[in-house]
Every structure is written in structure tokens, then in C-alpha cells.
C-alpha atoms as a PDB file:
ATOM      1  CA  UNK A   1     109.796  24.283  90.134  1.00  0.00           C
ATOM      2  CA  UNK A   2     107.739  25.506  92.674  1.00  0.00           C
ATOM      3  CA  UNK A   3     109.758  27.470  95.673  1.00  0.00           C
ATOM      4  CA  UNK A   4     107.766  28.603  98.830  1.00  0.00           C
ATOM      5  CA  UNK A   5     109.246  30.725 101.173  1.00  0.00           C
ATOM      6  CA  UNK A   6     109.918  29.780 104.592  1.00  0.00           C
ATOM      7  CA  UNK A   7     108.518  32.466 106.679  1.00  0.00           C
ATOM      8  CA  UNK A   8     106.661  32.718 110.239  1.00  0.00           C
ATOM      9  CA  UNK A   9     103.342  32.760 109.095  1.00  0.00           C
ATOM     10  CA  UNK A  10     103.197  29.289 106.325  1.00  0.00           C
ATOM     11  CA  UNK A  11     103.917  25.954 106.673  1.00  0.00           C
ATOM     12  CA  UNK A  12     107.250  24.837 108.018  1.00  0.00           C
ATOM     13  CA  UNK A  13     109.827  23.843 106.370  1.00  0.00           C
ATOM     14  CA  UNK A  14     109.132  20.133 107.438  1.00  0.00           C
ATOM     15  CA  UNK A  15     105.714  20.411 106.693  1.00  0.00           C
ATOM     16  CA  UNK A  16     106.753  21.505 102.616  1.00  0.00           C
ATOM     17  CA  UNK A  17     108.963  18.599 102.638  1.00  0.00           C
ATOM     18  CA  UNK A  18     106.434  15.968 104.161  1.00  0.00           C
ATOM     19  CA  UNK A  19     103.748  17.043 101.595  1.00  0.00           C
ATOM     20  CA  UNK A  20     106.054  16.392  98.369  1.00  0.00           C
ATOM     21  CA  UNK A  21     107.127  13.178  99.750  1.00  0.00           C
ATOM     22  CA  UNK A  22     103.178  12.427 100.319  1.00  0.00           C
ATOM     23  CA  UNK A  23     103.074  13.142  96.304  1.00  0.00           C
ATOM     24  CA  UNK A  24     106.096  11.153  95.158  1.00  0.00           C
ATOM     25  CA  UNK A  25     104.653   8.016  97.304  1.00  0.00           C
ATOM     26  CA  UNK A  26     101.145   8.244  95.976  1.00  0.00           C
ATOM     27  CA  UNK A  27     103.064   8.898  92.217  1.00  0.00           C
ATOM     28  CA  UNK A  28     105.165   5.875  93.160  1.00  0.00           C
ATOM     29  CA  UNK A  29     101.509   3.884  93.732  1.00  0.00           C
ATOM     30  CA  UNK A  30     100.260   5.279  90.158  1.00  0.00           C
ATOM     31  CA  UNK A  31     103.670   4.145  88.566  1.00  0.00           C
ATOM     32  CA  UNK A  32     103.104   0.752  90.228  1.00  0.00           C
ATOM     33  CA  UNK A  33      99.575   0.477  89.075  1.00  0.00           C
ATOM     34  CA  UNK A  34     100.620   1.516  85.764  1.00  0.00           C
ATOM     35  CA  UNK A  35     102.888  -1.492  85.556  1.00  0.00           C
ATOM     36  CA  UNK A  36     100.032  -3.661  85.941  1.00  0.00           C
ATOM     37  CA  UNK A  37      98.018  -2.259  82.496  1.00  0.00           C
ATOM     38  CA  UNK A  38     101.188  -2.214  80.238  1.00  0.00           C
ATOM     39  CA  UNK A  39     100.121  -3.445  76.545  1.00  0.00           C
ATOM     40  CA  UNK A  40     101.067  -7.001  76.363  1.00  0.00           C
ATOM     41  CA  UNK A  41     100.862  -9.071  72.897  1.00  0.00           C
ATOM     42  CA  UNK A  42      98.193 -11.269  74.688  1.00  0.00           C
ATOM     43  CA  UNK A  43      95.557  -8.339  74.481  1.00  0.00           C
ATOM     44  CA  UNK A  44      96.712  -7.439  70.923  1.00  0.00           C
ATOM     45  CA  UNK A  45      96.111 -10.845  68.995  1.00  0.00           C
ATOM     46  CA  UNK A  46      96.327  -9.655  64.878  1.00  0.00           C
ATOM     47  CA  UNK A  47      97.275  -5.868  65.519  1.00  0.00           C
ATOM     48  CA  UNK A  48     101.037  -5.444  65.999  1.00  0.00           C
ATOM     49  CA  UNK A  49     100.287  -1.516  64.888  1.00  0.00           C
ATOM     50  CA  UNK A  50      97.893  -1.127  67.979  1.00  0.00           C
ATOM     51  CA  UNK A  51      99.983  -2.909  70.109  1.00  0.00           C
ATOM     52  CA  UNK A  52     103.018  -0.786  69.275  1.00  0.00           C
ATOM     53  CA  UNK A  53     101.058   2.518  69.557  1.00  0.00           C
ATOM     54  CA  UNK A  54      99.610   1.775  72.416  1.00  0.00           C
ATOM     55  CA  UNK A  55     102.914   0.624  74.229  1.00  0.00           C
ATOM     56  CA  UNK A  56     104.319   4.175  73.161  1.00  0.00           C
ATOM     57  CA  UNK A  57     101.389   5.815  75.079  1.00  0.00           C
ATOM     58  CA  UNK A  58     102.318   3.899  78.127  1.00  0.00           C
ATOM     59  CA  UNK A  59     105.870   5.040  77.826  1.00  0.00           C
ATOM     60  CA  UNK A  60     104.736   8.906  77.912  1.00  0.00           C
ATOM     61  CA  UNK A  61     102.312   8.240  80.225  1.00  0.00           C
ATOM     62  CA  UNK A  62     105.114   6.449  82.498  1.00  0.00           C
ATOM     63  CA  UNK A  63     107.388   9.098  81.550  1.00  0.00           C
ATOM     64  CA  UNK A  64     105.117  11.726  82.542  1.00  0.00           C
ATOM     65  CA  UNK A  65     104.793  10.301  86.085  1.00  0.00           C
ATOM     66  CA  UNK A  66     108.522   9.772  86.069  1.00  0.00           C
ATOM     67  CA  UNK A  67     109.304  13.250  85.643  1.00  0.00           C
ATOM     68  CA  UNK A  68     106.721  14.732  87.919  1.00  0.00           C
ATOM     69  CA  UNK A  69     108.551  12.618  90.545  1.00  0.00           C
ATOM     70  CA  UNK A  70     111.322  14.028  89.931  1.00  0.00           C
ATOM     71  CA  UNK A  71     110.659  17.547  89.783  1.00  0.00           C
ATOM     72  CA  UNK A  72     108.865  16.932  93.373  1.00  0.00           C
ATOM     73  CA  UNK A  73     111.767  15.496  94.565  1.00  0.00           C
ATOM     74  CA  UNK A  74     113.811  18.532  93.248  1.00  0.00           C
ATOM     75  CA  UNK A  75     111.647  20.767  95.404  1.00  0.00           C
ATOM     76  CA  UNK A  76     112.064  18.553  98.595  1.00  0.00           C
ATOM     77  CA  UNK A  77     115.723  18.759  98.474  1.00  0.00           C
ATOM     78  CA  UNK A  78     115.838  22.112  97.984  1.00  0.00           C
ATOM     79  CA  UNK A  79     113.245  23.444 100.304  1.00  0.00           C
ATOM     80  CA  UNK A  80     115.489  21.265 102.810  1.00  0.00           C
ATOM     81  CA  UNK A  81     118.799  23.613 101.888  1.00  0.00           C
ATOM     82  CA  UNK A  82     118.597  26.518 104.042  1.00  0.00           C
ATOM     83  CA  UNK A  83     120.980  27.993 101.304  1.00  0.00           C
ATOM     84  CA  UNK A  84     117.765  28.175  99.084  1.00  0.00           C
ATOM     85  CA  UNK A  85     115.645  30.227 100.868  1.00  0.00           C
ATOM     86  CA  UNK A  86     118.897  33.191 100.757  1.00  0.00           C
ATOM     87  CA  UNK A  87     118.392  32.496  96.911  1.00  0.00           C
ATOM     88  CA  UNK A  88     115.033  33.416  96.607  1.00  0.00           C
ATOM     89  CA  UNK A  89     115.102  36.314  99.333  1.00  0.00           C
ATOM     90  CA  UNK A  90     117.738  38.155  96.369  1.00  0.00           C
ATOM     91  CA  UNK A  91     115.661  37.072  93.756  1.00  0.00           C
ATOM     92  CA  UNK A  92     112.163  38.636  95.438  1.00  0.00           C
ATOM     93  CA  UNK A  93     114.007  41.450  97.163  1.00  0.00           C
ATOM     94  CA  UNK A  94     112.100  39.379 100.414  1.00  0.00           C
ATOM     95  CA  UNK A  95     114.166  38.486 103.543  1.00  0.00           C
ATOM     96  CA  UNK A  96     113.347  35.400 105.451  1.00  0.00           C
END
């Protein structure tokens, strides 16, 4: 997880927050998109095989975007808790 340090001379605290929600809407747009190309038996006339591997890349794929979201959104929240930032001044021997 990435953890940036609220100090004076960066971006606000706000401004951290706003850009990972900017990321987990424009993942949101990709996981919608995605929706649209999922394997369907139509495109896979004769080949069950291809048609199952291929529907088990879209799941990682998906998954992949699903997580990312999540880890983003695991960063908002905490760059939000004021609590945080007393966490990672101990850990880097940093005040904020």
C-alpha cells in the first residue's frame, strides 16, 4: 500500500484522497468496459476448450482490476485517518 505523508510542503490530504478516487472511477470504467468483451458461447461456435480458457483470462483480468480497486480504496481511507499519519511518523522516525 502506498502511504504518503501529510506534510506542509506535498499535496493535501484532500488532494491524496481525490486522486485515488480519480483511479477507482476510471478502474470502475475499465471494469465496465470489460463487461462488455466477456467470452460468450456465440463467439466460440465448436471450441468449448477456447471458450473456457479464455473466460478464465477474463476472470484474472477482472480480478486484477478488482483488487487494484481495492487496494486504492484502502489508501483513501486511510490517508483520510489522521490516526495514520502518527503510524507512519513511529515507523520513519518522521513527525508530521
Amino acid at each position: 500500500m502506498m502511504r504518503p505523508i501529510i506534510t506542509m510542503n506535498g499535496d493535501t490530504r484532500r488532494e491524496l484522497v481525490e486522486q485515488r478516487i480519480a483511479a477507482m472511477r476510471g478502474i470502475a470504467t475499465a471494469m465496465e468496459a470489460m463487461k462488455q468483451m466477456s467470452p460468450d458461447g456465440r463467439n466460440y461456435i465448436g471450441n468449448p476448450p477456447r471458450l473456457a480458457a479464455d473466460k478464465a483470462i477474463y476472470a484474472a483480468r477482472y480480478a486484477a482490476l478488482s483488487q487494484l480497486r481495492d487496494e486504492i480504496q484502502e489508501e483513501a481511507l486511510a490517508i483520510q485517518s489522521p490516526a495514520s499519519e502518527a503510524g507512519q511518523a513511529a515507523e520513519t522516525g518522521a513527525e508530521s
